[in-house]
N, C-alpha and C. Protein backbone atom coordinates (compact mmCIF):
# COMPACT_ATOMS: atom_id res chain seq x y z
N UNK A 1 48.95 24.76 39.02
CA UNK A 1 48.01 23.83 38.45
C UNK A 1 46.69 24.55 38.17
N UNK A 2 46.15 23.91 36.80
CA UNK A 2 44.73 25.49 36.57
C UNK A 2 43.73 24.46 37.91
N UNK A 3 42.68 25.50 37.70
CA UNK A 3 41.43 25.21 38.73
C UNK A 3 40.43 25.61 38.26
N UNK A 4 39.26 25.14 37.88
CA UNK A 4 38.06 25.41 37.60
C UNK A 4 37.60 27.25 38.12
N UNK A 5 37.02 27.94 37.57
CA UNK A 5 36.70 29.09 37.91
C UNK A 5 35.65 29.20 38.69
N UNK A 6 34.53 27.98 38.31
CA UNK A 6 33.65 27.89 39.17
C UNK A 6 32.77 26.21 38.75
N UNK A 7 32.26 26.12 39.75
CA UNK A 7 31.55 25.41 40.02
C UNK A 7 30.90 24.86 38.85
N UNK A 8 30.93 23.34 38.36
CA UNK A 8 30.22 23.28 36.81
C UNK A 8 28.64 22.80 37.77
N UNK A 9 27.54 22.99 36.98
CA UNK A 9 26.50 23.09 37.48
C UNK A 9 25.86 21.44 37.11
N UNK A 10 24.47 21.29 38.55
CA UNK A 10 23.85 19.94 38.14
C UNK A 10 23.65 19.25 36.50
N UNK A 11 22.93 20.53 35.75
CA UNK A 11 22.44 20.17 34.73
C UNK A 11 23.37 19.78 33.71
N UNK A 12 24.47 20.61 33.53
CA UNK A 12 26.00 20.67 32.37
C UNK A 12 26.60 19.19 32.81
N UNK A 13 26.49 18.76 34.15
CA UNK A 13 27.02 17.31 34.49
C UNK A 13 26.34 15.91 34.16
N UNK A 14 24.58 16.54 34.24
CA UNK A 14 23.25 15.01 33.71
C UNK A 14 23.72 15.19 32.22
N UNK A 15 23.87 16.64 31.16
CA UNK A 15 23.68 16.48 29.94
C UNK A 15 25.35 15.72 29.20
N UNK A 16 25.85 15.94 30.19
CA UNK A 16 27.23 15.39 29.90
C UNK A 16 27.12 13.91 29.86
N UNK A 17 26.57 13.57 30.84
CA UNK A 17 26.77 11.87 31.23
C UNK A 17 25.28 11.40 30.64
N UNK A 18 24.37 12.27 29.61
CA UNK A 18 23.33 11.52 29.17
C UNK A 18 24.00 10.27 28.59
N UNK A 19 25.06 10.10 27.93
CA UNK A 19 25.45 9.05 26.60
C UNK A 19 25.76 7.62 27.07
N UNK A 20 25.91 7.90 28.72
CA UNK A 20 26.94 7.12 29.71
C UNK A 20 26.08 5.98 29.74
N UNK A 21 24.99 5.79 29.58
CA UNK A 21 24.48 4.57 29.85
C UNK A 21 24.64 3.29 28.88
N UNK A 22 24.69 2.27 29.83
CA UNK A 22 25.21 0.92 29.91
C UNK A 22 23.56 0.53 28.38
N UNK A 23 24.36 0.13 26.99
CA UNK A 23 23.01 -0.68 26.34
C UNK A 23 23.63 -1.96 25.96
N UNK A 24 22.55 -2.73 25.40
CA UNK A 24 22.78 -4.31 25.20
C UNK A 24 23.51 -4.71 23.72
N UNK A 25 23.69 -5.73 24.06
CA UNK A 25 24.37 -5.64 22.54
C UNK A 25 23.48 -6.33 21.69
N UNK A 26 23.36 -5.85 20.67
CA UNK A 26 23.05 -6.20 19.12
C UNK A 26 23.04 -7.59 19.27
N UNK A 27 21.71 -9.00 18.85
CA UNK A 27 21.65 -9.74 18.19
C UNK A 27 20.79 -9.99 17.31
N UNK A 28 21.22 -11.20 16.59
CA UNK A 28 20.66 -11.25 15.68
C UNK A 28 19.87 -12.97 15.71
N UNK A 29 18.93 -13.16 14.80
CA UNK A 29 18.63 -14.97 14.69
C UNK A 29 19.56 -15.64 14.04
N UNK A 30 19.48 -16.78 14.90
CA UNK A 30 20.34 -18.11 13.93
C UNK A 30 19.86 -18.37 12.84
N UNK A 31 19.96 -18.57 11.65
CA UNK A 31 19.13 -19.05 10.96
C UNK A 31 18.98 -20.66 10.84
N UNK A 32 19.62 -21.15 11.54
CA UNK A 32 19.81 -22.91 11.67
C UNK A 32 18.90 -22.94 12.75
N UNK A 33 19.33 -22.54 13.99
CA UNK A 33 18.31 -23.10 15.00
C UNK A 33 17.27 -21.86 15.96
N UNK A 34 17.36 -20.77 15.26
CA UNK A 34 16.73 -19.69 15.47
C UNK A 34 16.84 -19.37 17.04
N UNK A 35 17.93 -19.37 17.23
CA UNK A 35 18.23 -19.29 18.67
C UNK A 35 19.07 -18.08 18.57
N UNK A 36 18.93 -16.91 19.51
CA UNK A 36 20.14 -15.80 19.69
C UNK A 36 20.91 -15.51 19.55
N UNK A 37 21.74 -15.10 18.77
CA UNK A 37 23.33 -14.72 18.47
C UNK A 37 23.56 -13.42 18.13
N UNK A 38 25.20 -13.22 18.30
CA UNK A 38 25.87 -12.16 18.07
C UNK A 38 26.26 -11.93 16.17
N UNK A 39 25.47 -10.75 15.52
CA UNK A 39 25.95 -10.36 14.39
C UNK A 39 27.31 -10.81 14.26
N UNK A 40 27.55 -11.89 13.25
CA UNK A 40 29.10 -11.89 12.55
C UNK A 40 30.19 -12.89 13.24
N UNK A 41 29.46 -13.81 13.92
CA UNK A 41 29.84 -14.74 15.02
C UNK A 41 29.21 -15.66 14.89
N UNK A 42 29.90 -17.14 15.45
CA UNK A 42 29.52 -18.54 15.13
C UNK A 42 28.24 -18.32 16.05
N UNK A 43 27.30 -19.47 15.67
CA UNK A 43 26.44 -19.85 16.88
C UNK A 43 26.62 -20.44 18.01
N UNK A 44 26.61 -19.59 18.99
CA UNK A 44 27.12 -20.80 20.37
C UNK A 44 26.24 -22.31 20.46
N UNK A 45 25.26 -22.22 19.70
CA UNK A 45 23.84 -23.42 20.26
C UNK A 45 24.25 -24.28 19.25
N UNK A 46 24.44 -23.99 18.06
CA UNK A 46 24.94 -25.15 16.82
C UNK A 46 26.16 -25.48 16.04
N UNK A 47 26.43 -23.86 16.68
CA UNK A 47 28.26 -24.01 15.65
C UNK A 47 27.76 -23.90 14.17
N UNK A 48 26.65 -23.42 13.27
CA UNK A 48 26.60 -23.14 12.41
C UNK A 48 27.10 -21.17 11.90
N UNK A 49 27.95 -20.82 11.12
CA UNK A 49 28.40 -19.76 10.60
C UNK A 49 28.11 -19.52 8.83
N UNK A 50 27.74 -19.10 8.60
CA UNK A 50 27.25 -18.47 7.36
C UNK A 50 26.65 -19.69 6.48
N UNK A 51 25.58 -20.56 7.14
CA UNK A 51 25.47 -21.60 6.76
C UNK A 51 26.18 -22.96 6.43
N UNK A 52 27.50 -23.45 7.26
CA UNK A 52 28.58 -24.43 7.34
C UNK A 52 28.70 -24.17 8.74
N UNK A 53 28.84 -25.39 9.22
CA UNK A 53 29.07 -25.96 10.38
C UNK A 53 30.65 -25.73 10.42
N UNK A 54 30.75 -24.58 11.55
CA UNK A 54 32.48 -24.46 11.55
C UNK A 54 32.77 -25.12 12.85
N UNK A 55 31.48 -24.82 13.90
CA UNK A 55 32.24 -25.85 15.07
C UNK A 55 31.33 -26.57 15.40
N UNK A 56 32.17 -28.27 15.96
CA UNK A 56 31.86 -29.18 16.06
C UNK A 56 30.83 -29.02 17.32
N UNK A 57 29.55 -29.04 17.90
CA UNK A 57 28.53 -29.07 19.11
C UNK A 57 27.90 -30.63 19.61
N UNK A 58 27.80 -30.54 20.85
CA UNK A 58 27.21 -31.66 21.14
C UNK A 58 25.43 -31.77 21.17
């Protein structure tokens, strides 16, 4: 089985795992009720989608 030749060092391991971090996802405004949403997805708050009400909300 191979084996490392040596030791990979602190720095070669931080610049490796710079990318690793956890980011938020992308939203965007409602334009109906200007409330938070996900790019390309119904509104959870109104159920409005590209201007038509696709789902029914209370």
């Amino acid at each position: 089985m191979p084996v490392p030749k040596r030791k990979t060092g602190r720095a070669v391991v931080r610049m490796r795992r710079a990318h690793d971090a956890l980011v938020n996802p992308a939203q965007s405004e409602c334009p109906q009720c200007h409330q938070p949403k996900l790019p390309h997805h119904v509104c959870p708050s109104c159920g409005y989608y590209k201007g038509k009400e696709v789902v029914e909300t209370d």
